[in-house]
Protein backbone atom coordinates (compact mmCIF):
# COMPACT_ATOMS: atom_id res chain seq x y z
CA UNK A 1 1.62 -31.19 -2.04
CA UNK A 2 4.61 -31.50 0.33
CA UNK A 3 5.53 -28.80 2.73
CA UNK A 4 8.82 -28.00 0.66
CA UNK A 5 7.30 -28.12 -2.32
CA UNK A 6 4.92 -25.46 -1.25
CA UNK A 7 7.43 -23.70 0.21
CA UNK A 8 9.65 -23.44 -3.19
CA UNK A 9 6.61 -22.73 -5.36
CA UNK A 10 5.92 -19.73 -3.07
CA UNK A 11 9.36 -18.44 -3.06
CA UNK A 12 8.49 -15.21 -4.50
CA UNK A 13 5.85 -14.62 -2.67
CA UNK A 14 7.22 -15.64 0.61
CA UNK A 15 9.43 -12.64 0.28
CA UNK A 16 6.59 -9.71 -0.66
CA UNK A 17 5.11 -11.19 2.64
CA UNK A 18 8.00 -10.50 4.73
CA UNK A 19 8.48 -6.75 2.99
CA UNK A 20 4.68 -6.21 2.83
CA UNK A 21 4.26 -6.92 6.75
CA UNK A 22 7.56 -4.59 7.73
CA UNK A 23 5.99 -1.85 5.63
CA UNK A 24 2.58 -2.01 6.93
CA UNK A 25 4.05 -2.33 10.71
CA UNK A 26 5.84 1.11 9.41
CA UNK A 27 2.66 2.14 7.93
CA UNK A 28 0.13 1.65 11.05
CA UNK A 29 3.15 3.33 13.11
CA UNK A 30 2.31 6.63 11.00
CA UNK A 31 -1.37 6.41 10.16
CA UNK A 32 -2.01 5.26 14.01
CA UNK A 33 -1.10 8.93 14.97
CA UNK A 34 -3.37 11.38 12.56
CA UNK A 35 -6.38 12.51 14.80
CA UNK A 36 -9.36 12.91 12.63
CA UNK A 37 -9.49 16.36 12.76
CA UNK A 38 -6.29 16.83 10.76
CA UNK A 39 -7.79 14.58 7.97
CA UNK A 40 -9.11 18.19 6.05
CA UNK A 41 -5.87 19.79 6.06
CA UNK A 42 -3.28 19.80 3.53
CA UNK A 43 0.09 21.67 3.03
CA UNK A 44 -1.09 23.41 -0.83
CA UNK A 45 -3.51 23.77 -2.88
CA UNK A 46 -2.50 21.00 -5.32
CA UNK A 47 -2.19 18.41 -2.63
CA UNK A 48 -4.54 15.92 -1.31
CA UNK A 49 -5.63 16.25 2.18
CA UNK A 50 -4.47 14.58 5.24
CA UNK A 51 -7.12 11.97 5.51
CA UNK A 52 -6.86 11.47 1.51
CA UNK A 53 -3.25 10.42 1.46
CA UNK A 54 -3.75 8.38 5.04
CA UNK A 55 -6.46 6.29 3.00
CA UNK A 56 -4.67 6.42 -0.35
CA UNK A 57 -1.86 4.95 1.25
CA UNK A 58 -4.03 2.07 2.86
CA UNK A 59 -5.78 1.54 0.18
CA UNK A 60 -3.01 0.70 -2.01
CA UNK A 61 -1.79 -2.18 -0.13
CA UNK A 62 -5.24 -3.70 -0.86
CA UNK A 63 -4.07 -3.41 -4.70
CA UNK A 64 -2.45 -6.89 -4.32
CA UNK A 65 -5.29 -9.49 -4.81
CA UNK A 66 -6.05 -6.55 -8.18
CA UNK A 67 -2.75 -7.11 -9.38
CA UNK A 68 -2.20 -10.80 -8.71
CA UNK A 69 -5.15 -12.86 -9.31
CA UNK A 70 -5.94 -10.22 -12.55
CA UNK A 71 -4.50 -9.70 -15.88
CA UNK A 72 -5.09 -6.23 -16.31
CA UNK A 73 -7.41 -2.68 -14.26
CA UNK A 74 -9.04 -1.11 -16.66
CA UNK A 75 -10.66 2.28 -15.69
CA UNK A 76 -13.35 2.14 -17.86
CA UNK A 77 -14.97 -0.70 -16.62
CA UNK A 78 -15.33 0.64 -13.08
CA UNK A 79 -16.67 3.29 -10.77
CA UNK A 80 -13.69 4.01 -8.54
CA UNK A 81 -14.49 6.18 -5.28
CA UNK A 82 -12.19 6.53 -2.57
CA UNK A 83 -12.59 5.37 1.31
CA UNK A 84 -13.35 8.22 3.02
CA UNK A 85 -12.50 7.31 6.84
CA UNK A 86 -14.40 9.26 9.61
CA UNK A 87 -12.17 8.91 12.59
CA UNK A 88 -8.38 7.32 12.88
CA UNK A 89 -9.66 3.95 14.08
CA UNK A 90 -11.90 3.52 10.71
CA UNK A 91 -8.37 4.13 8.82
CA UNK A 92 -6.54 1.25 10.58
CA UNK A 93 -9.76 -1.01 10.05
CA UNK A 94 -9.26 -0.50 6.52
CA UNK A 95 -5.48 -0.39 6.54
CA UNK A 96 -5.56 -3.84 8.58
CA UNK A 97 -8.43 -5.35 5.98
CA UNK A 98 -6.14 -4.72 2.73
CA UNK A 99 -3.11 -5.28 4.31
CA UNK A 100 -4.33 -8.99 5.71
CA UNK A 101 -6.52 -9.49 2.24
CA UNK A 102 -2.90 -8.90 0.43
CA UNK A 103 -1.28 -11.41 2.49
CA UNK A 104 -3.74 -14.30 2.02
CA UNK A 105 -3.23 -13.40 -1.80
CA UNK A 106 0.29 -13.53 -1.71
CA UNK A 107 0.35 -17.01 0.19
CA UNK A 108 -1.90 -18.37 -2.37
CA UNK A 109 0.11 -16.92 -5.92
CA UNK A 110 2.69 -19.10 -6.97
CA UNK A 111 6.00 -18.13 -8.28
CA UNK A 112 5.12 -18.15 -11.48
CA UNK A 113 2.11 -16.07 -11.48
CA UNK A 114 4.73 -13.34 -10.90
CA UNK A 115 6.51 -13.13 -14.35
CA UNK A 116 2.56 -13.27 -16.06
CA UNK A 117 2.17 -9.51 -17.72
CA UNK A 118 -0.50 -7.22 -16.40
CA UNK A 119 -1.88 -4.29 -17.48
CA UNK A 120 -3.26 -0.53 -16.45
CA UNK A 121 -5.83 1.28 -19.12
CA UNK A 122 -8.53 3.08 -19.41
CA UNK A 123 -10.18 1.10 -22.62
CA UNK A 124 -8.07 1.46 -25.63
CA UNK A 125 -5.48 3.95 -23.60
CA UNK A 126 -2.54 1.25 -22.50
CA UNK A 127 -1.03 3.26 -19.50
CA UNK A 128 1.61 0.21 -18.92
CA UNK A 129 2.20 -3.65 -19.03
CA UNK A 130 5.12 -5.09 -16.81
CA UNK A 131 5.31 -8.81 -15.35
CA UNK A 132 3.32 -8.48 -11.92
CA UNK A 133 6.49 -9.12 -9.89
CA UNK A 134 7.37 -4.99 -11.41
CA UNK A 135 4.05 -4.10 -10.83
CA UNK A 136 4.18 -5.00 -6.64
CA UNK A 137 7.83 -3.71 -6.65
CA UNK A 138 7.08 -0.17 -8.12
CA UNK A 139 3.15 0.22 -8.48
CA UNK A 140 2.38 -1.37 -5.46
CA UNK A 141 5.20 -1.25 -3.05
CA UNK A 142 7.26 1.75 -3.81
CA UNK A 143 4.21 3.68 -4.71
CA UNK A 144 3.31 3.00 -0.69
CA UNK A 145 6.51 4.25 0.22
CA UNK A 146 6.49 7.46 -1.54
CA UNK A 147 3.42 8.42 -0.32
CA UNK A 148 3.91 7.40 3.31
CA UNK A 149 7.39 9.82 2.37
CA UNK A 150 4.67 13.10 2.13
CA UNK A 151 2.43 11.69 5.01
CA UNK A 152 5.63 11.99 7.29
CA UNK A 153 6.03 16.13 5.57
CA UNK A 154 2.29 16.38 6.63
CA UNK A 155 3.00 15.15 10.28
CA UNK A 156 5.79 17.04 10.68
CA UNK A 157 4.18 20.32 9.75
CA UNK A 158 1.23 19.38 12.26
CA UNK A 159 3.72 18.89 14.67
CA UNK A 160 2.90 15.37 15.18
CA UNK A 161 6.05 12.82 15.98
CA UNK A 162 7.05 10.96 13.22
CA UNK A 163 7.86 7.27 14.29
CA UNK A 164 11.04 5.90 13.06
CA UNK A 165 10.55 4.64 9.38
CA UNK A 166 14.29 2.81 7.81
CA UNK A 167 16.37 4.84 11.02
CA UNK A 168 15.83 6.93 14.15
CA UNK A 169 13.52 10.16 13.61
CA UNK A 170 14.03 13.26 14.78
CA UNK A 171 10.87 12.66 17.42
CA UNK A 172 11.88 9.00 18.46
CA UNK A 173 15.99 9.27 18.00
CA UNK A 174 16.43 5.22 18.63
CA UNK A 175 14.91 2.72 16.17
C-alpha cells in the first residue's frame, strides 16, 4: 500500500490522533500534580475520590482499542475493577500505557471502521448503539473532558495550581 493511500484510508483516524495526544498532554499536565495523599479525599459524599477520578480519567483513554477493534461492551460478560494507583507516578504509568495503546489503535483503524455501529449493554439491557466515530467523540473523548472539568474543582479546592487547559488559569495566567 502506497504512503498516500495509507494516509487517505486513515483520514479519520489521523485526526483522533492529533486531538487524543493534545488532550492527554492536557491530561498528564493535571494528573502529574495530585500527590498521593490527596487520592482519599473528595469534595461530597456522592463523589468519587481524588485518586478515583485521576484513574477514571486515565483509564478511559484506554477505552479506544474497546471501542474500535469491538462491536459492542457488554457488562455481563466481564468482571470490571478499577486501577487503583498507589502513588502519582503509578497514575502516569497507566495514563501513558492507555494513552500510547489508543494511539497504535487509532493508526491501525481505517476510515471506515468508524461509521461500523457499536454497542454498550449489560446482556439483554441495550444502553446505546452509535457509529464508533460518536462513540470516541462523546463516550470516549468528551467523557475525558468532563471529568478532567471536576479533577480541576478538586485541585482547586486542595489548593493545588491548575495548569492551563483551552486558556490561561488562574495559577499559570499565560498559556
Amino acid at each position: 500500500m502506497s504512503t498516500s493511500t495509507a494516509q487517505s484510508s486513515n483520514n479519520v483516524a489521523s485526526a483522533f490522533i492529533a486531538e487524543l495526544q493534545h488532550e492527554a498532554a492536557t491530561t498528564r499536565k493535571c494528573l502529574e500534580r495530585i500527590p498521593a495523599e490527596k487520592f482519599d479525599w473528595k469534595p461530597h459524599e456522592k463523589s468519587m475520590t481524588f485518586g478515583r477520578l485521576a484513574s477514571h480519567i486515565a483509564e478511559m483513554f484506554g477505552w479506544t482499542p474497546a471501542t474500535l477493534t469491538q462491536p459492542e461492551l457488554d457488562f455481563e460478560k466481564f468482571d470490571y475493577a478499577p486501577y487503583d494507583p498507589k502513588s502519582t507516578e503509578e497514575l502516569l504509568e497507566f495514563l501513558d500505557k492507555n494513552v500510547n495503546e489508543a494511539i497504535e489503535t487509532l493508526r491501525n483503524t481505517p476510515d471506515d471502521v468508524f461509521l461500523e455501529n457499536w454497542t454498550m449493554r449489560n446482556g439483554e439491557t441495550i444502553y446505546f448503539t452509535m457509529p464508533k466515530i460518536s462513540v470516541m467523540r462523546s463516550f470516549v473523548g468528551n467523557h475525558i473532558v468532563h471529568h478532567r472539568g471536576q479533577l480541576s474543582v478538586y485541585m482547586r479546592l486542595n489548593d493545588i495550581a491548575v495548569p492551563s487547559i483551552y486558556g490561561p488559569s488562574a495559577d499559570e495566567g499565560q498559556m
